[in-house]
N, C-alpha and C. Protein backbone atom coordinates (compact mmCIF):
# COMPACT_ATOMS: atom_id res chain seq x y z
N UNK A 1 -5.75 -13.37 27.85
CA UNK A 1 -5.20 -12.85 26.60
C UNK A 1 -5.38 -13.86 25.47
N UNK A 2 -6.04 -13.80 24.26
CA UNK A 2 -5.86 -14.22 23.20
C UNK A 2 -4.75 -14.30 22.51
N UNK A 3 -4.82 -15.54 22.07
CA UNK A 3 -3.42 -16.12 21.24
C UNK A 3 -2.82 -15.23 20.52
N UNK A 4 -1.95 -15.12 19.66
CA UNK A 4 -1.40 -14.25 18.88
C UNK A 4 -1.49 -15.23 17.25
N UNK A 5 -2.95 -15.37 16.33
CA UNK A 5 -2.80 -16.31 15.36
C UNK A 5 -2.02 -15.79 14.03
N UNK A 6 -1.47 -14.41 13.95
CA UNK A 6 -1.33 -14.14 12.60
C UNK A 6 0.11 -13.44 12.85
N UNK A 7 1.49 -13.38 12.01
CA UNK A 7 2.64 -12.59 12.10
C UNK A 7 2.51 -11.30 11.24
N UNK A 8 2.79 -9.90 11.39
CA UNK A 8 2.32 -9.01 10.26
C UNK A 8 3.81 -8.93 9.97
N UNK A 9 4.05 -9.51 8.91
CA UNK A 9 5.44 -9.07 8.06
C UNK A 9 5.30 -7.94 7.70
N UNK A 10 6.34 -7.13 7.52
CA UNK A 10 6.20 -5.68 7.09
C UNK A 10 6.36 -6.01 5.62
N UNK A 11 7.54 -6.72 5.33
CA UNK A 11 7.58 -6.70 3.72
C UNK A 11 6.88 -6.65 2.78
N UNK A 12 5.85 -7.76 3.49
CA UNK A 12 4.78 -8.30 2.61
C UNK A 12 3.89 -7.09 2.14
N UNK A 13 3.85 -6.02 3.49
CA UNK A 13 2.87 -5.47 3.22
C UNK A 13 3.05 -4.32 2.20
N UNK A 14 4.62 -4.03 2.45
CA UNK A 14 5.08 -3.09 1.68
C UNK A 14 4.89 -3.18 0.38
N UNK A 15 5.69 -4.26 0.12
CA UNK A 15 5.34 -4.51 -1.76
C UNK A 15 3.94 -4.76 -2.06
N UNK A 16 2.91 -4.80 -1.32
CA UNK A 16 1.99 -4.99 -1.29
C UNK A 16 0.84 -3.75 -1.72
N UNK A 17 1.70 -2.89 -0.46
CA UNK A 17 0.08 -1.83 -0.18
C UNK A 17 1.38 -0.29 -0.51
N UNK A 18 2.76 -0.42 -0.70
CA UNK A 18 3.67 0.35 -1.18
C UNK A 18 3.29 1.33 -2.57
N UNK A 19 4.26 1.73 -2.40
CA UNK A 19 3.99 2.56 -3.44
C UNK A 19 4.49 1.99 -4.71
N UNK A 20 5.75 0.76 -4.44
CA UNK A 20 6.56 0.46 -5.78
C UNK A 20 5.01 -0.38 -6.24
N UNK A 21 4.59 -0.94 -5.40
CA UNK A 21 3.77 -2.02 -5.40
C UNK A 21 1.94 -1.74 -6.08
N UNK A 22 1.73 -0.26 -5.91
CA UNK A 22 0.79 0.30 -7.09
C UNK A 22 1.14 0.52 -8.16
N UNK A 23 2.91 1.31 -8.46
CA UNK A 23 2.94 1.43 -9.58
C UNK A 23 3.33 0.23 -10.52
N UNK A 24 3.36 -1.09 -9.74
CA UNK A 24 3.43 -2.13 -11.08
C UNK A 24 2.15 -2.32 -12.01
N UNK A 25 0.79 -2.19 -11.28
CA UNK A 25 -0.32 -2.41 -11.90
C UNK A 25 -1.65 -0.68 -12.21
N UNK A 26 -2.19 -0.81 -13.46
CA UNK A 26 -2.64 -0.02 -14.12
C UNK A 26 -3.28 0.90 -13.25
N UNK A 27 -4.39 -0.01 -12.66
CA UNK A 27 -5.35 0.24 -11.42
C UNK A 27 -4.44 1.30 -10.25
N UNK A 28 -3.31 0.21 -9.90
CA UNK A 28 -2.99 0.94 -8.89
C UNK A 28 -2.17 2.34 -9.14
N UNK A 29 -1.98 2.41 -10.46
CA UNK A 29 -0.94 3.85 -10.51
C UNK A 29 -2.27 4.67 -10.94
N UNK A 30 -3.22 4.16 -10.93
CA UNK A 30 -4.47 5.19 -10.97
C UNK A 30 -4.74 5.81 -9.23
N UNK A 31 -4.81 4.68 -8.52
CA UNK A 31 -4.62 4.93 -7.03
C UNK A 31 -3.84 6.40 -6.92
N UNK A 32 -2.43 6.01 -7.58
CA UNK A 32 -1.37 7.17 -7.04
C UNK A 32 -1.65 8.33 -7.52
N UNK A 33 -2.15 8.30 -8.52
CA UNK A 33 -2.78 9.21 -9.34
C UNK A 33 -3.74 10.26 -8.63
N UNK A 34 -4.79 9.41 -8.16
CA UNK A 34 -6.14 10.06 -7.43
C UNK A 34 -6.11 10.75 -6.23
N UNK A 35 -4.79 10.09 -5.64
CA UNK A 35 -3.80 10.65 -4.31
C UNK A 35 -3.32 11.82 -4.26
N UNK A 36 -2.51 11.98 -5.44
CA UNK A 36 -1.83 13.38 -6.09
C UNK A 36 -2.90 14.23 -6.15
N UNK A 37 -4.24 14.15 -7.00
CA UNK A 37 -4.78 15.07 -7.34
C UNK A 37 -5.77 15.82 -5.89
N UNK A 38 -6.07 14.41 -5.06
CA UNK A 38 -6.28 14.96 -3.47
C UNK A 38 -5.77 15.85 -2.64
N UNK A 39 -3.90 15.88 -3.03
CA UNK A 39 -3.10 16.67 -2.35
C UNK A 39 -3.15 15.88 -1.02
N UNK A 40 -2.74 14.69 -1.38
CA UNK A 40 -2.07 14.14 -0.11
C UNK A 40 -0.94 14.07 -0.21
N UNK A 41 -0.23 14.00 1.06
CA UNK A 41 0.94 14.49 1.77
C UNK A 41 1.57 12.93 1.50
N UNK A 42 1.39 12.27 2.03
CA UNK A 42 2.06 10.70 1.95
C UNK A 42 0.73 10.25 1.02
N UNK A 43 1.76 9.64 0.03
CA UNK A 43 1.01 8.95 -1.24
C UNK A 43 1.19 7.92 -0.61
């Protein structure tokens, strides 16, 4: 078995790859944007 080199914090990833966390920047509330108009279910 290979080591275990990396911890995945959830937090990090949340504010990260989240939703609060697109709509701080322009780009990313374009993301949410492009999501909506896809008709996805989980933005």
């Amino acid at each position: 078995m290979p080591e275990i080199l990396t911890k995945h914090k959830k937090l990090k990833g949340k504010r990260k790859h989240g939703f609060l966390g697109r709509n701080k920047t322009h780009s990313g509330r374009k993301v949410i944007a492009r999501r909506r108009l896809k008709g996805r279910a989980k933005i």
